[in-house]
PDB file of N, CA and C in Angstrom:
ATOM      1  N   UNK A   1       4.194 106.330-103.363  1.00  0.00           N
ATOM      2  CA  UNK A   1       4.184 105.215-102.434  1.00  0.00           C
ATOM      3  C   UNK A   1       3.063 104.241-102.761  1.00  0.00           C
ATOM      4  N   UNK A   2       1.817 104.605-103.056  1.00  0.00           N
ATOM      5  CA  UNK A   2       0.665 103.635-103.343  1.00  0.00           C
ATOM      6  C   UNK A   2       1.011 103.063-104.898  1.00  0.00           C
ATOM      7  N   UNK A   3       1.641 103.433-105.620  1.00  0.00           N
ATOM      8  CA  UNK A   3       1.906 102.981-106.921  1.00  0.00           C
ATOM      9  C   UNK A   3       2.890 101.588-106.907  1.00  0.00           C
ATOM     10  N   UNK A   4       3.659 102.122-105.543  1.00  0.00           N
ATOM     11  CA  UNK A   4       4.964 100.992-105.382  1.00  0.00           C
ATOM     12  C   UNK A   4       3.961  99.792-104.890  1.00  0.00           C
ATOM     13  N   UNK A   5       3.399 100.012-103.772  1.00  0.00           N
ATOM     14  CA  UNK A   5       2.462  99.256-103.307  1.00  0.00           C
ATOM     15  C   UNK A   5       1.561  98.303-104.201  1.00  0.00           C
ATOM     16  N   UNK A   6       0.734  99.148-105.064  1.00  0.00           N
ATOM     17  CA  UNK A   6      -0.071  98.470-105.859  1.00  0.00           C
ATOM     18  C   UNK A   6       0.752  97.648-106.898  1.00  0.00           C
ATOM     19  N   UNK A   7       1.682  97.630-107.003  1.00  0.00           N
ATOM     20  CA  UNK A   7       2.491  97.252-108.609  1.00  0.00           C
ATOM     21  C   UNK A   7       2.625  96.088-107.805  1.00  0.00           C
ATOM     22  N   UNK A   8       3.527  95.779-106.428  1.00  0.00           N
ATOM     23  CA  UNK A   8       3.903  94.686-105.561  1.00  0.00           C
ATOM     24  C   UNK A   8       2.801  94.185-105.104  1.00  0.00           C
ATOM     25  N   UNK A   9       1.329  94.453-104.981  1.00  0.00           N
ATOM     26  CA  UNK A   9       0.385  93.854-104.814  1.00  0.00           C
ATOM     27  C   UNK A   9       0.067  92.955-106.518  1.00  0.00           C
ATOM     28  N   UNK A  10       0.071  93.394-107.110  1.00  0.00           N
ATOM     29  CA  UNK A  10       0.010  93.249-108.923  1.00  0.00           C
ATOM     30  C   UNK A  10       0.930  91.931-109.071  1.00  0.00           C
ATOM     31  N   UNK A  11       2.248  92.154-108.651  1.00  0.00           N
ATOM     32  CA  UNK A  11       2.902  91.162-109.025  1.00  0.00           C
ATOM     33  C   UNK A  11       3.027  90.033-107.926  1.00  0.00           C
ATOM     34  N   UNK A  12       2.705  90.049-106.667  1.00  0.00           N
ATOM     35  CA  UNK A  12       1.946  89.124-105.394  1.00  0.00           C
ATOM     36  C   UNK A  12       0.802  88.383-106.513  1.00  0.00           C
ATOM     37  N   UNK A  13       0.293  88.999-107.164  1.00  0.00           N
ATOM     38  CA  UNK A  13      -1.341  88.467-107.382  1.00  0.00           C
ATOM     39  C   UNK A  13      -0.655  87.252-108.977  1.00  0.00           C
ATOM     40  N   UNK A  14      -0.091  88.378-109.991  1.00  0.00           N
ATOM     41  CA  UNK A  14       0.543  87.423-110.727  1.00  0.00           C
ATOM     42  C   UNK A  14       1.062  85.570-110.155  1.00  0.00           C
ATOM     43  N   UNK A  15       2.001  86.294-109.403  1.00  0.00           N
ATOM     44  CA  UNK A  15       3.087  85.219-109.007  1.00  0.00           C
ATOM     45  C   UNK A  15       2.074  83.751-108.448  1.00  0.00           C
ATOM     46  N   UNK A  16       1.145  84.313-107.654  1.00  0.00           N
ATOM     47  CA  UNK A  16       0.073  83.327-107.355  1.00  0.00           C
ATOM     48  C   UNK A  16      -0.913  82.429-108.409  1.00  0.00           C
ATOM     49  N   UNK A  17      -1.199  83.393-109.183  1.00  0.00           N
ATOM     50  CA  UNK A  17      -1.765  82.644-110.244  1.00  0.00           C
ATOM     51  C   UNK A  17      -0.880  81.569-111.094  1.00  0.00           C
ATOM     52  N   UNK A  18       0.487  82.226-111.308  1.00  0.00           N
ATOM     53  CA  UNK A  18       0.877  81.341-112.299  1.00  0.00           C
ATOM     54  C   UNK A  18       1.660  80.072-111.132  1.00  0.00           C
ATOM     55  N   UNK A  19       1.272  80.132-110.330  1.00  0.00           N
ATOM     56  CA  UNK A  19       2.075  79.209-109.129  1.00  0.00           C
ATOM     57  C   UNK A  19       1.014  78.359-109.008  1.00  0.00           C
ATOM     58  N   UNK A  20      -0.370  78.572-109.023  1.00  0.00           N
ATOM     59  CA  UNK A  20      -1.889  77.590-108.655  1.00  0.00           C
ATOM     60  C   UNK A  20      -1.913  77.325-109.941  1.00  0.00           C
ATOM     61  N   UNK A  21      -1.560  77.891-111.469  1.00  0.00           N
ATOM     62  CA  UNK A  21      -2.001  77.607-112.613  1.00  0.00           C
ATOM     63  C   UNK A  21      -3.204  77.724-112.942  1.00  0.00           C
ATOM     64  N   UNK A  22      -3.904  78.420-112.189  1.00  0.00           N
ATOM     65  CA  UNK A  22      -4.951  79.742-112.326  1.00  0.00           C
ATOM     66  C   UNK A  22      -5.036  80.191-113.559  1.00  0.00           C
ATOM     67  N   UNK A  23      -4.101  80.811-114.033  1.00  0.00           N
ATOM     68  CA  UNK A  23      -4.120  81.626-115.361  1.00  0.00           C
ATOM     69  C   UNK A  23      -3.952  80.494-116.735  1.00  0.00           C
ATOM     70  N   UNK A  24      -4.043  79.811-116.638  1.00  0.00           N
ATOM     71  CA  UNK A  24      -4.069  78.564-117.953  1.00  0.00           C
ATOM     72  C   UNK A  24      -5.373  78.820-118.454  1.00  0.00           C
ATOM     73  N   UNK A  25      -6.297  79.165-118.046  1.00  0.00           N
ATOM     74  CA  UNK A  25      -7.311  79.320-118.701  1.00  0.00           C
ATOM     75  C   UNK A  25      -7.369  79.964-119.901  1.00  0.00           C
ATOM     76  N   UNK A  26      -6.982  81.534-118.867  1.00  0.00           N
ATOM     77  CA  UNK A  26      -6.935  83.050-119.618  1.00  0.00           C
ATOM     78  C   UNK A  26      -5.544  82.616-121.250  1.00  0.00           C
ATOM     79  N   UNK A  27      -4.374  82.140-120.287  1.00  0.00           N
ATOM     80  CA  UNK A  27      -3.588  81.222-121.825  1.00  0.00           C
ATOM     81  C   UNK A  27      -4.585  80.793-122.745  1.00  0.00           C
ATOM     82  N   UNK A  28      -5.726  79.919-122.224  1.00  0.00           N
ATOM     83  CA  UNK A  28      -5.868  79.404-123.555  1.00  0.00           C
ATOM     84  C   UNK A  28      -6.765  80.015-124.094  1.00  0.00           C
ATOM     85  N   UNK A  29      -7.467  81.009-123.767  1.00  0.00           N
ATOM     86  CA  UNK A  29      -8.756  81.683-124.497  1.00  0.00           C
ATOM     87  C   UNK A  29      -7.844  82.852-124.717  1.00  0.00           C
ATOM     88  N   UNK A  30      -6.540  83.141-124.818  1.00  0.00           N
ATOM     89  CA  UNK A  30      -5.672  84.257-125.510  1.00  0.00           C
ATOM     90  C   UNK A  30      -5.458  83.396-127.010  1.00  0.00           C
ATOM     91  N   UNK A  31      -4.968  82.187-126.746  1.00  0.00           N
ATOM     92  CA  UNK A  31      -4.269  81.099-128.067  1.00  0.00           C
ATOM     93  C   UNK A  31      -5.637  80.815-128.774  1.00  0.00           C
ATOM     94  N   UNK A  32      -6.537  80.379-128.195  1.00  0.00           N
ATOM     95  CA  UNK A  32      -7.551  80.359-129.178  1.00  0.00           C
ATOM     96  C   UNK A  32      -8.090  81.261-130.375  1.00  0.00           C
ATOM     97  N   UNK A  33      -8.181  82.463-129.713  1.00  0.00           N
ATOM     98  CA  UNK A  33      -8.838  83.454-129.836  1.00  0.00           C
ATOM     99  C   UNK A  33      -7.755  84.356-131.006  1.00  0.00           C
ATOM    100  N   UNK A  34      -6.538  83.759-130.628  1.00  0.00           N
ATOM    101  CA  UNK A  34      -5.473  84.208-131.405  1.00  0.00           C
ATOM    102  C   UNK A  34      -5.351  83.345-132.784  1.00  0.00           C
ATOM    103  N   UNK A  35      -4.670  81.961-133.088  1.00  0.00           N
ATOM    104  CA  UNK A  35      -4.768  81.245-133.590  1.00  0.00           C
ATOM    105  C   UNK A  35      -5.701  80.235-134.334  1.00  0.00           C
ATOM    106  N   UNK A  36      -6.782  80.513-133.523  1.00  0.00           N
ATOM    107  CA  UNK A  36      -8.022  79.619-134.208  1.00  0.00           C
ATOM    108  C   UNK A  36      -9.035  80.115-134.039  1.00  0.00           C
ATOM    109  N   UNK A  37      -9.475  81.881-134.947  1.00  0.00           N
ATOM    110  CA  UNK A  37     -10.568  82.494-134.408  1.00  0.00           C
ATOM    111  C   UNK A  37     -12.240  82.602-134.751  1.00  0.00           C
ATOM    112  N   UNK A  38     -11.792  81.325-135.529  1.00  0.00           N
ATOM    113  CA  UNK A  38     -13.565  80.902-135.677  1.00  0.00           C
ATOM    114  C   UNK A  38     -13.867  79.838-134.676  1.00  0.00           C
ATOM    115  N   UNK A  39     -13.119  79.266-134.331  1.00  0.00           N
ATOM    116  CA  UNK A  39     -13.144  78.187-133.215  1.00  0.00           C
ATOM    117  C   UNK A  39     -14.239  79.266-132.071  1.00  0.00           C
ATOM    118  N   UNK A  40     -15.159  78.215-131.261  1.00  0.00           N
ATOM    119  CA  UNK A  40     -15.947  78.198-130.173  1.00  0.00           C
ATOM    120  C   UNK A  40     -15.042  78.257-129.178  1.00  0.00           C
ATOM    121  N   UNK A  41     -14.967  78.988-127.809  1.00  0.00           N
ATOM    122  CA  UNK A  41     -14.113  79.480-127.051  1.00  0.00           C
ATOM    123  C   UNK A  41     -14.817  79.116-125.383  1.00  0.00           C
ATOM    124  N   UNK A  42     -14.434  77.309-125.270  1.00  0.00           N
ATOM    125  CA  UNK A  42     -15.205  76.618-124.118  1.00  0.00           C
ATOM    126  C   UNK A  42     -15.574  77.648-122.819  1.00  0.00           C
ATOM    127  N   UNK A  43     -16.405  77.081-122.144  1.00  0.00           N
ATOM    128  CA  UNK A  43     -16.531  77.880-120.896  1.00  0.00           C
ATOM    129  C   UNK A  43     -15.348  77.817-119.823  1.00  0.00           C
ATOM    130  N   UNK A  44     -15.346  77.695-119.156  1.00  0.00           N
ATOM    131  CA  UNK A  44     -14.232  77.927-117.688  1.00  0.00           C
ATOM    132  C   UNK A  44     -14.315  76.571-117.199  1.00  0.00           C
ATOM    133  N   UNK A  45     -15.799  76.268-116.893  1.00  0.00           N
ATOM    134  CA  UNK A  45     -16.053  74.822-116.238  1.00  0.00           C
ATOM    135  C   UNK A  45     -15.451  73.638-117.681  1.00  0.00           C
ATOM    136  N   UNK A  46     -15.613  73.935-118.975  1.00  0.00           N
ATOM    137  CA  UNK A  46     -15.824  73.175-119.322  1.00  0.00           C
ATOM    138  C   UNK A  46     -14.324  72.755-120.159  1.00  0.00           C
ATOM    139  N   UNK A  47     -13.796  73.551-119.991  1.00  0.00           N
ATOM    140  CA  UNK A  47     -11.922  73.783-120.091  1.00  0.00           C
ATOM    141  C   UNK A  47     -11.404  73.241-118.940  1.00  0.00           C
ATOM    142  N   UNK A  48     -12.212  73.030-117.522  1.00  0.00           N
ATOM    143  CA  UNK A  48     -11.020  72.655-116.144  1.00  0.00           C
ATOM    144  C   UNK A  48     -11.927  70.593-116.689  1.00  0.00           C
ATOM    145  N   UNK A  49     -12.897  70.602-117.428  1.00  0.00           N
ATOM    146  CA  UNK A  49     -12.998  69.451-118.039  1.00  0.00           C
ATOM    147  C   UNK A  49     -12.222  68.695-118.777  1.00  0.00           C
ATOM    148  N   UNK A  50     -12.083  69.360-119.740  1.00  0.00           N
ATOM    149  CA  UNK A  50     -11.103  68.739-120.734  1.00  0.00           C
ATOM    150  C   UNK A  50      -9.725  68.375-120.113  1.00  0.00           C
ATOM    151  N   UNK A  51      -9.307  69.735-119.459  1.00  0.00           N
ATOM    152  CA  UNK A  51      -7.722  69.464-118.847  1.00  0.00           C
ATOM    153  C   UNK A  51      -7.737  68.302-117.975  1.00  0.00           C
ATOM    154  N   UNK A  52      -9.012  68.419-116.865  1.00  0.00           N
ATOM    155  CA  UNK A  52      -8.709  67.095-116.019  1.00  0.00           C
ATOM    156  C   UNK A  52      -8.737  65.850-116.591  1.00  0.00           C
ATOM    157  N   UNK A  53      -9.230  65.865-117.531  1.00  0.00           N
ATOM    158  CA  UNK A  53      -9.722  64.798-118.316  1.00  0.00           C
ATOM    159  C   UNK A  53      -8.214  64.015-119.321  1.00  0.00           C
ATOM    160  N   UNK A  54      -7.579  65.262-119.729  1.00  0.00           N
ATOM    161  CA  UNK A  54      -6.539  64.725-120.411  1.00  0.00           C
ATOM    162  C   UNK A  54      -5.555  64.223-119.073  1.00  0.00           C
ATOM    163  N   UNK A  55      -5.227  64.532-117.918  1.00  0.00           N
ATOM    164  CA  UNK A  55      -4.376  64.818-116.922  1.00  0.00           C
ATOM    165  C   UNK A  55      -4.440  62.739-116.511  1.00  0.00           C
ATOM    166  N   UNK A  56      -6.029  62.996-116.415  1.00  0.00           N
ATOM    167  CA  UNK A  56      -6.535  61.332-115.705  1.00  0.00           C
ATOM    168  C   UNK A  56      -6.018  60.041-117.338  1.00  0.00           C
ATOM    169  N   UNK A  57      -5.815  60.844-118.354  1.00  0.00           N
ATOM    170  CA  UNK A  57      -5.774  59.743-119.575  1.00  0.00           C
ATOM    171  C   UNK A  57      -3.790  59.725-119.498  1.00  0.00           C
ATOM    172  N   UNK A  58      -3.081  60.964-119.114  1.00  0.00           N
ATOM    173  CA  UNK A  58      -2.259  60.445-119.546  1.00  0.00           C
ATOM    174  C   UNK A  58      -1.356  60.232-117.679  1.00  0.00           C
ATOM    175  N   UNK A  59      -0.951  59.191-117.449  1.00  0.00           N
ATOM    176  CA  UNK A  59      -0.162  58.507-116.208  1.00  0.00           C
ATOM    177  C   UNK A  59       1.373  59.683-116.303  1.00  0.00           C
ATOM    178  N   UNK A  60       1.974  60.104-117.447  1.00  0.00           N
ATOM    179  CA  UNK A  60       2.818  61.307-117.260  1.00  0.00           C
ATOM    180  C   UNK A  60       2.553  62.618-116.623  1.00  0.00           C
ATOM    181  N   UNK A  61       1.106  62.840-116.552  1.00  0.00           N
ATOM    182  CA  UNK A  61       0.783  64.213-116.196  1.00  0.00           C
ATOM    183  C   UNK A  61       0.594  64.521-114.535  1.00  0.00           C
ATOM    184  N   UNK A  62       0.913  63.627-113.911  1.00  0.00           N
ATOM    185  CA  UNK A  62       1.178  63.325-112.747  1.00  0.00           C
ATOM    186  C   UNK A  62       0.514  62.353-111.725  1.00  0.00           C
ATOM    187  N   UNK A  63       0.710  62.481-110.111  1.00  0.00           N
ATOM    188  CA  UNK A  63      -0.113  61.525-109.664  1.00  0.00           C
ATOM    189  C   UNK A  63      -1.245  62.012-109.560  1.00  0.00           C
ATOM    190  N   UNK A  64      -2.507  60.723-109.166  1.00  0.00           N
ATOM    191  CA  UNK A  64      -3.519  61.140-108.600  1.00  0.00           C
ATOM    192  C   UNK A  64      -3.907  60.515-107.542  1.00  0.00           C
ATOM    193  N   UNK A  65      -4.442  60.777-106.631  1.00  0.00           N
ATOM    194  CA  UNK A  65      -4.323  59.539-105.296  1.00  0.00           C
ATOM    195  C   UNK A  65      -5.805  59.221-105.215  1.00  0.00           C
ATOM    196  N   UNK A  66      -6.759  60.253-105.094  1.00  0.00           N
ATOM    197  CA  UNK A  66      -7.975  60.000-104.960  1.00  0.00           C
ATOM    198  C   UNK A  66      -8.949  60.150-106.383  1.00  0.00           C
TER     199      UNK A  66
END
């Protein structure tokens, strides 16, 4: 019974992350780390940088109001 539990807590916790896009991070320090492994592997803060940063350059990546 706690196994059923925990697995449906497991996949509650998944489903959330990839729904907030939470886990894009962990994506990209898997692809990095995979594909380009002499490459420097940004911090957390400095990856939700870049992304916002590309998000505000390109008018496709959605709205922004404020």
């Amino acid at each position: 019974m706690r196994s059923a539990v925990a697995r449906a807590l497991r996949g509650v916790r998944w489903y959330v992350r990839e729904l907030t896009d939470e886990s894009a991070y962990d994506r990209y320090v898997a692809h990095i780390r995979k594909d380009h492994p002499q490459a420097e592997v940004p911090s957390r803060r400095d990856f939700e940088r870049m992304r916002t940063d590309r998000q505000e350059e390109d008018p496709r990546q959605g709205f922004r109001c404020c």
